[in-house]
Protein backbone atom coordinates (compact mmCIF):
# COMPACT_ATOMS: atom_id res chain seq x y z
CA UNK A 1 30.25 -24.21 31.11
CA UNK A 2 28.16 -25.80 28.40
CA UNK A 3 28.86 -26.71 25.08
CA UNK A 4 26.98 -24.25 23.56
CA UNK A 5 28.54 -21.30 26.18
CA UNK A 6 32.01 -23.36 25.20
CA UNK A 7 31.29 -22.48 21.40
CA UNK A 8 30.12 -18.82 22.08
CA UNK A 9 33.79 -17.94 23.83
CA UNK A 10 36.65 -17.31 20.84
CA UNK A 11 40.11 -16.41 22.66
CA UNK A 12 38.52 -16.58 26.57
CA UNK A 13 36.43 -13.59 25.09
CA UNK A 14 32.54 -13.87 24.65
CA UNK A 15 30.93 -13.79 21.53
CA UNK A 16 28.49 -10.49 21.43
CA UNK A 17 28.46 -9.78 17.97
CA UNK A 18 25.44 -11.73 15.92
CA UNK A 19 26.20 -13.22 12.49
CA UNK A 20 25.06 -11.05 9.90
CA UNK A 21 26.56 -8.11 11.37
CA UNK A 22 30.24 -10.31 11.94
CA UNK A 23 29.83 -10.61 7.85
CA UNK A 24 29.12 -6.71 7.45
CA UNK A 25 32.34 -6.33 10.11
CA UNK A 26 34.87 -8.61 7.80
CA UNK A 27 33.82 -7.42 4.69
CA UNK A 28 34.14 -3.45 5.57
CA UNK A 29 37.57 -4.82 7.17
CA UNK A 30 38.19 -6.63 3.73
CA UNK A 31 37.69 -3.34 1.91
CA UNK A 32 39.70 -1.36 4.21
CA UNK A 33 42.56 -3.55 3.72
CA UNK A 34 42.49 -3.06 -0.07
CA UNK A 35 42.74 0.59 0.29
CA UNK A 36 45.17 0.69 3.09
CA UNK A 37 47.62 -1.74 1.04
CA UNK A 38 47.02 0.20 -2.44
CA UNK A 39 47.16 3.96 -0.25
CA UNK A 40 48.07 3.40 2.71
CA UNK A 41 47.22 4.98 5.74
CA UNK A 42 47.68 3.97 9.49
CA UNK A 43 44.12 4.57 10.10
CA UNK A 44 42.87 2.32 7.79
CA UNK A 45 45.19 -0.20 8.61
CA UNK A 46 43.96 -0.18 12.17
CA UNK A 47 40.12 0.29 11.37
CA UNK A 48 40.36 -2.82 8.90
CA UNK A 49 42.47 -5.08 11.58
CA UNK A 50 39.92 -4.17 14.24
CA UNK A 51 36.89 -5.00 11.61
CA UNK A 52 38.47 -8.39 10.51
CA UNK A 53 39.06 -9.22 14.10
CA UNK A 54 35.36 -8.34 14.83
CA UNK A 55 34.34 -10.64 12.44
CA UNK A 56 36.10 -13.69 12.51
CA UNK A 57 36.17 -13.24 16.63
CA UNK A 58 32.37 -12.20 16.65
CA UNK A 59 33.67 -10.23 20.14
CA UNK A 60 33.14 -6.00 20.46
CA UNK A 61 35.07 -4.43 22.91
CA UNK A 62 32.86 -1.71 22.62
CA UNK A 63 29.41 -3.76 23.24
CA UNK A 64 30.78 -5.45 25.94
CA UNK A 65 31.66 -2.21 28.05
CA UNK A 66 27.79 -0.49 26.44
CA UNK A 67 26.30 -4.06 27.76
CA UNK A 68 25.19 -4.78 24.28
CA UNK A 69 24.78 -8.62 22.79
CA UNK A 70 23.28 -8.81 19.37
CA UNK A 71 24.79 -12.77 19.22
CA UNK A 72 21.87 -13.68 21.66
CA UNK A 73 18.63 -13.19 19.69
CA UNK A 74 16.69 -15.48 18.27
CA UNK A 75 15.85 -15.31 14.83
CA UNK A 76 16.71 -15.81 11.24
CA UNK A 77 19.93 -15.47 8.65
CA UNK A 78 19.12 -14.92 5.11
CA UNK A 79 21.50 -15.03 2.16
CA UNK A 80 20.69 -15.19 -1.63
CA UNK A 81 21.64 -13.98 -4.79
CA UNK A 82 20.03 -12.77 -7.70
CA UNK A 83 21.39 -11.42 -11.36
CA UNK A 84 19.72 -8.66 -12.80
CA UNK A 85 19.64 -7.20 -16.68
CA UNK A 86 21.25 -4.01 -15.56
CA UNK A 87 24.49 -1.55 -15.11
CA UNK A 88 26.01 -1.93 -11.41
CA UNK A 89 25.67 1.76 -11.29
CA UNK A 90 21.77 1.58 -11.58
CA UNK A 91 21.35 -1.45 -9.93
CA UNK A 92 23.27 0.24 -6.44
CA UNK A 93 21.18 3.68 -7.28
CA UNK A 94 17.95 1.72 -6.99
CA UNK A 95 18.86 0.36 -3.69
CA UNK A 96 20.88 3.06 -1.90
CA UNK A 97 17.54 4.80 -1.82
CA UNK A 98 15.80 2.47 0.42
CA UNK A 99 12.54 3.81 -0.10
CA UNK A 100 12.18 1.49 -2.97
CA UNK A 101 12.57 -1.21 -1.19
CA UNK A 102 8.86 -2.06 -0.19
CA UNK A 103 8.21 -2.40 -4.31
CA UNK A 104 9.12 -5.93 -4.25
CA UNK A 105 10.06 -7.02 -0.77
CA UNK A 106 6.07 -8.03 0.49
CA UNK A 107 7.64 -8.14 4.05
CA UNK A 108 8.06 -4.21 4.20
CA UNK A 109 4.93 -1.92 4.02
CA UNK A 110 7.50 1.15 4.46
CA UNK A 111 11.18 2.73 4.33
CA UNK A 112 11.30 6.44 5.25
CA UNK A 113 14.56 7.84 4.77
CA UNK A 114 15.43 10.40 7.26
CA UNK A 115 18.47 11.54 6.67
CA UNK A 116 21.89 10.17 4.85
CA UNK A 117 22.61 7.18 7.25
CA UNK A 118 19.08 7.05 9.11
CA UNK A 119 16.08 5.85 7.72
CA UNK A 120 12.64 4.58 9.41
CA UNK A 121 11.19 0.99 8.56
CA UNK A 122 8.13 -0.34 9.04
CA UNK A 123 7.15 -4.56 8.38
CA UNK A 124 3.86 -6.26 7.96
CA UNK A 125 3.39 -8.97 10.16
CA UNK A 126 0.14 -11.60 8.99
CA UNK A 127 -3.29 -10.49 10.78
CA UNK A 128 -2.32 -6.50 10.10
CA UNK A 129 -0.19 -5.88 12.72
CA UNK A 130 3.45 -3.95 11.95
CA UNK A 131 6.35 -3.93 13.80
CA UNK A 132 8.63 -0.51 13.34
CA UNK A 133 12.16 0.58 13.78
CA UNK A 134 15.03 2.67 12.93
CA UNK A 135 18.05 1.84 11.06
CA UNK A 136 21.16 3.55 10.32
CA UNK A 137 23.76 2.59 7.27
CA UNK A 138 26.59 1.07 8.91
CA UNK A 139 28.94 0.75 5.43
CA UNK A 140 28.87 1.88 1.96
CA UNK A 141 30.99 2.48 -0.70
CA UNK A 142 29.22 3.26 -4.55
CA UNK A 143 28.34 0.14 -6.68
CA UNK A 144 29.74 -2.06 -4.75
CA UNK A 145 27.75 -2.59 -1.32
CA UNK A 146 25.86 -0.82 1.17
CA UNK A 147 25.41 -2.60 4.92
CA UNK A 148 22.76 -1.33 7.73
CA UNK A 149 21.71 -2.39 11.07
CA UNK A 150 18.56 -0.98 13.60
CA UNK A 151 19.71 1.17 16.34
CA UNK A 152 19.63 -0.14 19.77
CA UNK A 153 16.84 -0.57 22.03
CA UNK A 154 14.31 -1.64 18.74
CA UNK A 155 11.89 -4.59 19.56
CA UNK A 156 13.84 -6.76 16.88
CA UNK A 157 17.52 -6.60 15.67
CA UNK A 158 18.06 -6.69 12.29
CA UNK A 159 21.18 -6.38 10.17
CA UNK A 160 21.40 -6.34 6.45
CA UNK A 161 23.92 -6.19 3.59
CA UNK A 162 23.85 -5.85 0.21
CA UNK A 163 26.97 -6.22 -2.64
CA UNK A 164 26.83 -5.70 -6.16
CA UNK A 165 29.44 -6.70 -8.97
CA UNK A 166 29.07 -7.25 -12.78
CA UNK A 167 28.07 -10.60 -14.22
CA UNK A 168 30.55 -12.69 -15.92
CA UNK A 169 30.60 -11.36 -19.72
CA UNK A 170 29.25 -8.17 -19.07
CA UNK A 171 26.07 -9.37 -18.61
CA UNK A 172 24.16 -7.31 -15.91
CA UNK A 173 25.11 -7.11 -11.92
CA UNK A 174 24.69 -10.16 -9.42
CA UNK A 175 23.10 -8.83 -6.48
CA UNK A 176 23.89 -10.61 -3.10
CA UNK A 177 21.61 -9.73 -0.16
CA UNK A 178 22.24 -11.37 3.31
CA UNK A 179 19.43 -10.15 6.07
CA UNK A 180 19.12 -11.02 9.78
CA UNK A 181 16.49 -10.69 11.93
CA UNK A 182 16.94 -11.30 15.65
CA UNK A 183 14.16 -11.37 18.52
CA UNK A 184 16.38 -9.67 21.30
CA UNK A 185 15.19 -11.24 24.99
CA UNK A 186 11.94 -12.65 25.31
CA UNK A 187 10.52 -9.88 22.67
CA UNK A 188 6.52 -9.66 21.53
CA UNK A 189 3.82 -12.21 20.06
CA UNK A 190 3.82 -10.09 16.35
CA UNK A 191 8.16 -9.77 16.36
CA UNK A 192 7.93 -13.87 16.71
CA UNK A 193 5.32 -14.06 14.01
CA UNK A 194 7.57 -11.89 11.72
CA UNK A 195 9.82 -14.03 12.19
CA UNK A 196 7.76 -17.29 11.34
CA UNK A 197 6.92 -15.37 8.22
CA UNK A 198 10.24 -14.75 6.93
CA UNK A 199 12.20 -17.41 4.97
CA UNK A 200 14.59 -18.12 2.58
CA UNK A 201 11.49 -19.01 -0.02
CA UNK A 202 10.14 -15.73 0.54
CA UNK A 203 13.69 -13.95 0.13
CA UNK A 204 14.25 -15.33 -3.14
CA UNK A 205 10.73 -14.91 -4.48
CA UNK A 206 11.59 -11.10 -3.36
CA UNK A 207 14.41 -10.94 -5.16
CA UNK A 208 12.98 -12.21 -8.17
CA UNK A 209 10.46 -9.68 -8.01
CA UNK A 210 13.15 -7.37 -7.93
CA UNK A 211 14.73 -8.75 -11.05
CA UNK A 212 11.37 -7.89 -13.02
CA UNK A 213 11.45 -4.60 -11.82
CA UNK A 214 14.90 -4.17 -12.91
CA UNK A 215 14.85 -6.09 -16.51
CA UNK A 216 11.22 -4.26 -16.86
CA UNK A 217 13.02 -0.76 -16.40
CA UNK A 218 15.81 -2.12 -18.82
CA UNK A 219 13.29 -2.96 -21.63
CA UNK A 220 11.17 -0.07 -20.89
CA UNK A 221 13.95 1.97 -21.92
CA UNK A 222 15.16 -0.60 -25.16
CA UNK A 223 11.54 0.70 -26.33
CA UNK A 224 12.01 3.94 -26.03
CA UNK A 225 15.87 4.59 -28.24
């Protein structure tokens, strides 16, 4: 066994679950925790053990009996944070609908919801070519984060969270986005070029774009009392 097969085995399991979605996996088990101590519940207390364990393991029981390995890709981990002038409540609204996410991240050309949890994306790729895919929402819980991944069988993986929480002193909401984008097996010449394309420059110069959006809404409306 290799090193790198040697670092990819936690517990004599395999690791099958890719990094991004291991963060989505501890933090929903995080937030399961917090109810199940404050409520209780022997449902949540196994869902949020099984979710921690998912993500500090990075092993699925369930993907290794469907075959699946979303630790394998190749591709890209994104995580930056941005504060916006701007209630939590407003800030979560304006990204829960996902539609509005192509106004200020240049990468997308399209999100089409399709129904509560499913929603149809479509990315630019350099030279006009785009590279499409379904998602689903994985997590959510109002003004505080929403999580989604593709569904299987897409030509790229990608997983994606987003949390919000108020800025110290009252002072608008930080916004946290992590985003991973995985080229599952040998994949296609415009998924790798998608790939080149995306970076943690680009991210944050999205996000800013998103914070004038947001602060522009916020004086927009100072204007208007």
């Amino acid at each position: 066994m290799t090193h790198h097969e040697l670092r990819r085995r936690v517990s004599g399991k395999a690791v099958n679950v890719g990094g991004a979605e291991r963060v989505v996996s501890a933090l929903l088990g995080g937030f399961l925790a917090l109810k199940a101590a404050k409520k209780g519940g022997l449902l949540r207390t196994l869902a949020s053990g099984y979710l921690v364990y998912r993500g500090a393991t990075g092993h699925c029981g369930v993907y290794k009996a469907a075959g699946i390995n979303t630790a394998e890709g190749r591709g890209i981990l994104l995580d930056e944070t941005v504060t916006v002038n701007a209630p939590v409540s407003e800030v979560y609204s304006f990204w829960r609908n996902l539609e509005n996410l192509p106004e200020f991240m240049e990468h997308l050309e399209q999100v089409k919801v399709i129904d509560s949890k499913r929603s149809h994306w479509v990315a630019a790729v350099p030279g006009g070519i785009r590279i499409e895919w379904d998602a689903e929402i994985i997590g959510e819980h109002e003004n505080e984060y929403i999580a989604w991944r593709s569904l299987p069988y897409s030509d790229i993986d990608t997983h994606g969270s987003v949390e919000f929480s108020e800025a110290p002193g009252h002072r608008g909401t930080v916004v946290r986005v992590r985003m991973q984008y995985d080229l599952p097996g040998t994949g296609v010449a415009a998924v790798t070029r998608l790939l080149e394309h995306i970076t943690f420059r680009q991210l944050r110069g999205e996000l800013l774009r998103f914070k004038e959006l947001i602060d522009g809404k916020g004086r927009g409306r100072a204007v208007g009392e």
